[in-house]
C-alpha atoms as a PDB file:
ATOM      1  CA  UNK A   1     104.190 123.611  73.881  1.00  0.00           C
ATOM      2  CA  UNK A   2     106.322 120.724  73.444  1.00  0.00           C
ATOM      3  CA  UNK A   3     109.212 120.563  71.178  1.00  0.00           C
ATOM      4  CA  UNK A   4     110.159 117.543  69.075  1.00  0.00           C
ATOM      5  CA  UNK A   5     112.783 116.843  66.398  1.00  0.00           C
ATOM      6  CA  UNK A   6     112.099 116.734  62.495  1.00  0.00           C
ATOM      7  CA  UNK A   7     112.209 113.066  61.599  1.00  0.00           C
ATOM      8  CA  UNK A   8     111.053 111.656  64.695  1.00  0.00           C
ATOM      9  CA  UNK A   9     107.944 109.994  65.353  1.00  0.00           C
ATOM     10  CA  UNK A  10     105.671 110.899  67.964  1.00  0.00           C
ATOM     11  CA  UNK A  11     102.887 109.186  69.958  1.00  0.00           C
ATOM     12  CA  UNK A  12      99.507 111.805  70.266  1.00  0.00           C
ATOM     13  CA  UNK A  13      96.400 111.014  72.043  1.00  0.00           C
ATOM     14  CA  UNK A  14      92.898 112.166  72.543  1.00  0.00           C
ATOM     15  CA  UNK A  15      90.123 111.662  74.463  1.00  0.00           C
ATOM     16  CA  UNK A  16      86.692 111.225  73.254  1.00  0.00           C
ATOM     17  CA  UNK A  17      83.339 112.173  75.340  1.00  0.00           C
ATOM     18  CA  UNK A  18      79.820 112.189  74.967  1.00  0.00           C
ATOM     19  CA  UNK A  19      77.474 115.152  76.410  1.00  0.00           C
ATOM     20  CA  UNK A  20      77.198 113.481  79.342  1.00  0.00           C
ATOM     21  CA  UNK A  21      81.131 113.598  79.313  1.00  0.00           C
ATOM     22  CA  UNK A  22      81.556 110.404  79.708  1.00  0.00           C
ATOM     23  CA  UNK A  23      84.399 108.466  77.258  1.00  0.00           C
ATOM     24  CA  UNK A  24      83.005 107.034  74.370  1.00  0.00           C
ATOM     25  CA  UNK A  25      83.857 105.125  71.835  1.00  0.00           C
ATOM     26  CA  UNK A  26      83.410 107.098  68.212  1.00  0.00           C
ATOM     27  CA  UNK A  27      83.270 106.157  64.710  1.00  0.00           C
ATOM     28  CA  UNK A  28      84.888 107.762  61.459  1.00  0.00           C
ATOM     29  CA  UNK A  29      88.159 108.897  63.199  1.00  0.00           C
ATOM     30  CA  UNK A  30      90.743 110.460  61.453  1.00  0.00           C
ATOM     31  CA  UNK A  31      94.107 112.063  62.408  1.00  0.00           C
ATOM     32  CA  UNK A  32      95.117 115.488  60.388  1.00  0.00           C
ATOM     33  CA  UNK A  33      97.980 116.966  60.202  1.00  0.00           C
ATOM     34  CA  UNK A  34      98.247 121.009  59.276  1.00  0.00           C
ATOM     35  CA  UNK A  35     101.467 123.499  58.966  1.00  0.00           C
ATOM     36  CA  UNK A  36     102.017 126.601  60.923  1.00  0.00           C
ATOM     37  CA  UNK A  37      99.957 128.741  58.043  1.00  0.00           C
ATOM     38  CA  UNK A  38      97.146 126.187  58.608  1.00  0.00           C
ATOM     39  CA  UNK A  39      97.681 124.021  55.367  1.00  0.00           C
ATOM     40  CA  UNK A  40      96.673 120.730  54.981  1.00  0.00           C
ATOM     41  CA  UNK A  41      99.674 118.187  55.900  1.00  0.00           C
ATOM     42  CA  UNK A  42      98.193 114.827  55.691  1.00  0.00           C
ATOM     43  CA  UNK A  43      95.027 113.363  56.598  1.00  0.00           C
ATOM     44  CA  UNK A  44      95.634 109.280  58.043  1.00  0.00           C
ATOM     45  CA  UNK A  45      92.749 106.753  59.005  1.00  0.00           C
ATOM     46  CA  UNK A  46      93.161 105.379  63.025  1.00  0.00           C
ATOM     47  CA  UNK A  47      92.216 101.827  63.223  1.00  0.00           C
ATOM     48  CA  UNK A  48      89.935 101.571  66.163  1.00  0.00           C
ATOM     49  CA  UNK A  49      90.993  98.202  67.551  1.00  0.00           C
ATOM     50  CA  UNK A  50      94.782  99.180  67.037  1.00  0.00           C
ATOM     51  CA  UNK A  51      94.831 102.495  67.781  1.00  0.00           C
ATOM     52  CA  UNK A  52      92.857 102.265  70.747  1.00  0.00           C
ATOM     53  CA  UNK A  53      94.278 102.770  74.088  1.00  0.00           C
ATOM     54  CA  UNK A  54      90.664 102.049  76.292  1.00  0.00           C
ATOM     55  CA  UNK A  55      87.280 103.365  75.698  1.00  0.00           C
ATOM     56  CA  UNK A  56      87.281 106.763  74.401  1.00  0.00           C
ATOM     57  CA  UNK A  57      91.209 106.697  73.689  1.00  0.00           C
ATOM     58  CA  UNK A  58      92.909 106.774  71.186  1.00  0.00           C
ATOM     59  CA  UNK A  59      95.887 107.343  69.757  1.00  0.00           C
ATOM     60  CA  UNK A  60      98.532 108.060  66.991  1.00  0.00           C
ATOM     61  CA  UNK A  61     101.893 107.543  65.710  1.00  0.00           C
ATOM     62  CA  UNK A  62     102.980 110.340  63.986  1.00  0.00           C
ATOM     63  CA  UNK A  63     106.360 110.631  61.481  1.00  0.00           C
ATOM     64  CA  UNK A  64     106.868 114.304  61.337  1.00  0.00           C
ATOM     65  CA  UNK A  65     108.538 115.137  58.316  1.00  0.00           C
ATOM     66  CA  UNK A  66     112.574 115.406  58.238  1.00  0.00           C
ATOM     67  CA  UNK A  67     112.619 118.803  55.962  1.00  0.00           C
ATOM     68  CA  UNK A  68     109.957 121.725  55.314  1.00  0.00           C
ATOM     69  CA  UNK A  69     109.107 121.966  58.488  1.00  0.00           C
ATOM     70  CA  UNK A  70     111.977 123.087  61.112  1.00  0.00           C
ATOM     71  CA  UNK A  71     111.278 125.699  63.079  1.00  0.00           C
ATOM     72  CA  UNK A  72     107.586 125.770  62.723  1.00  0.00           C
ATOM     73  CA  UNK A  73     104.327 124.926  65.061  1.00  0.00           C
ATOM     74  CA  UNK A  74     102.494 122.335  63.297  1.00  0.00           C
ATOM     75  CA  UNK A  75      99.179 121.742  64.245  1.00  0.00           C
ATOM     76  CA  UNK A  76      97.261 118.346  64.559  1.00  0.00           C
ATOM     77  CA  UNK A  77      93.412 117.162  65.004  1.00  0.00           C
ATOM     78  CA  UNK A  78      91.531 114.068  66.029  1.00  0.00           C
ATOM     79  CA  UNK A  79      87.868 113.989  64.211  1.00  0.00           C
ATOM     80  CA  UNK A  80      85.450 111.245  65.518  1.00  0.00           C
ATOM     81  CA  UNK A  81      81.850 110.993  65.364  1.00  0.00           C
ATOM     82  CA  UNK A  82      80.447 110.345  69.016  1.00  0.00           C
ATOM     83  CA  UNK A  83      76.393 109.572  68.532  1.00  0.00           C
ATOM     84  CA  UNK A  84      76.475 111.170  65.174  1.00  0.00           C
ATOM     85  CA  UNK A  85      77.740 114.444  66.680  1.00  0.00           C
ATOM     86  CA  UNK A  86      81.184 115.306  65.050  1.00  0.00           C
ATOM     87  CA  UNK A  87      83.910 115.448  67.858  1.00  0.00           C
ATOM     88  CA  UNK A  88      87.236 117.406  67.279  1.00  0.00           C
ATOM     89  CA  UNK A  89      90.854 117.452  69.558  1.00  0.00           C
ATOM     90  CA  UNK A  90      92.834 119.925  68.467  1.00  0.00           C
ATOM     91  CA  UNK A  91      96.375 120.697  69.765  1.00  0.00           C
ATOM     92  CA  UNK A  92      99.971 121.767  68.515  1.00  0.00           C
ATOM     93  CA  UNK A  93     103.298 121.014  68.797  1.00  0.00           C
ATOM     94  CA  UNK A  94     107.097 122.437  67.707  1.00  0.00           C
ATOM     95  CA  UNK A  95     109.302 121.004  64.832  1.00  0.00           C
ATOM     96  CA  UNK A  96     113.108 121.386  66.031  1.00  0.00           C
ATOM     97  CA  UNK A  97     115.889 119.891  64.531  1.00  0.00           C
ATOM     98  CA  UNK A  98     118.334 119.644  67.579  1.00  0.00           C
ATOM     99  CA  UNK A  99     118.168 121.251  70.931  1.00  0.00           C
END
């Protein structure tokens, strides 16, 4: 699990796919944030032209909060909608706040 310092920002990606697996392009993304006891941190829109790395990629930059949170896994989701079909990527990382 990686390790980053409160206060910094951070770049997190995911991959979309279709059932064919295949990357593909979804709509209604969103980018959630949750704390180690699985509460709600934020939820942010991703801008699809911005945000988007290639077809099926995507991306966001992510302030993690300076205080509240040091010492703790936090837990993050991408939610797109590939041909209707919700989509999730979930993964985690840890809030230090020096090495």
């Amino acid at each position: 699990m990686n390790s980053y310092k409160a206060g910094n920002t951070i770049r997190i990606t995911a991959e979309f796919r279709d059932f064919a697996n295949n990357l593909s392009d979804p709509t209604l993304i969103q980018f959630k944030v949750y704390s180690q006891s699985y509460n709600l941190v934020g939820t942010f829109s991703v801008d699809t032209i911005s945000m988007k790395s290639s077809t099926g990629v995507y991306f966001y930059d992510y302030t993690i909060p300076a205080t509240g949170y040091t010492n703790q896994k936090m837990y993050y989701e991408f939610y797109g909608e590939v041909s209707g079909s919700p989509s999730l990527n979930r993964g985690s990382f840890k809030v230090i706040f020096a090495e």
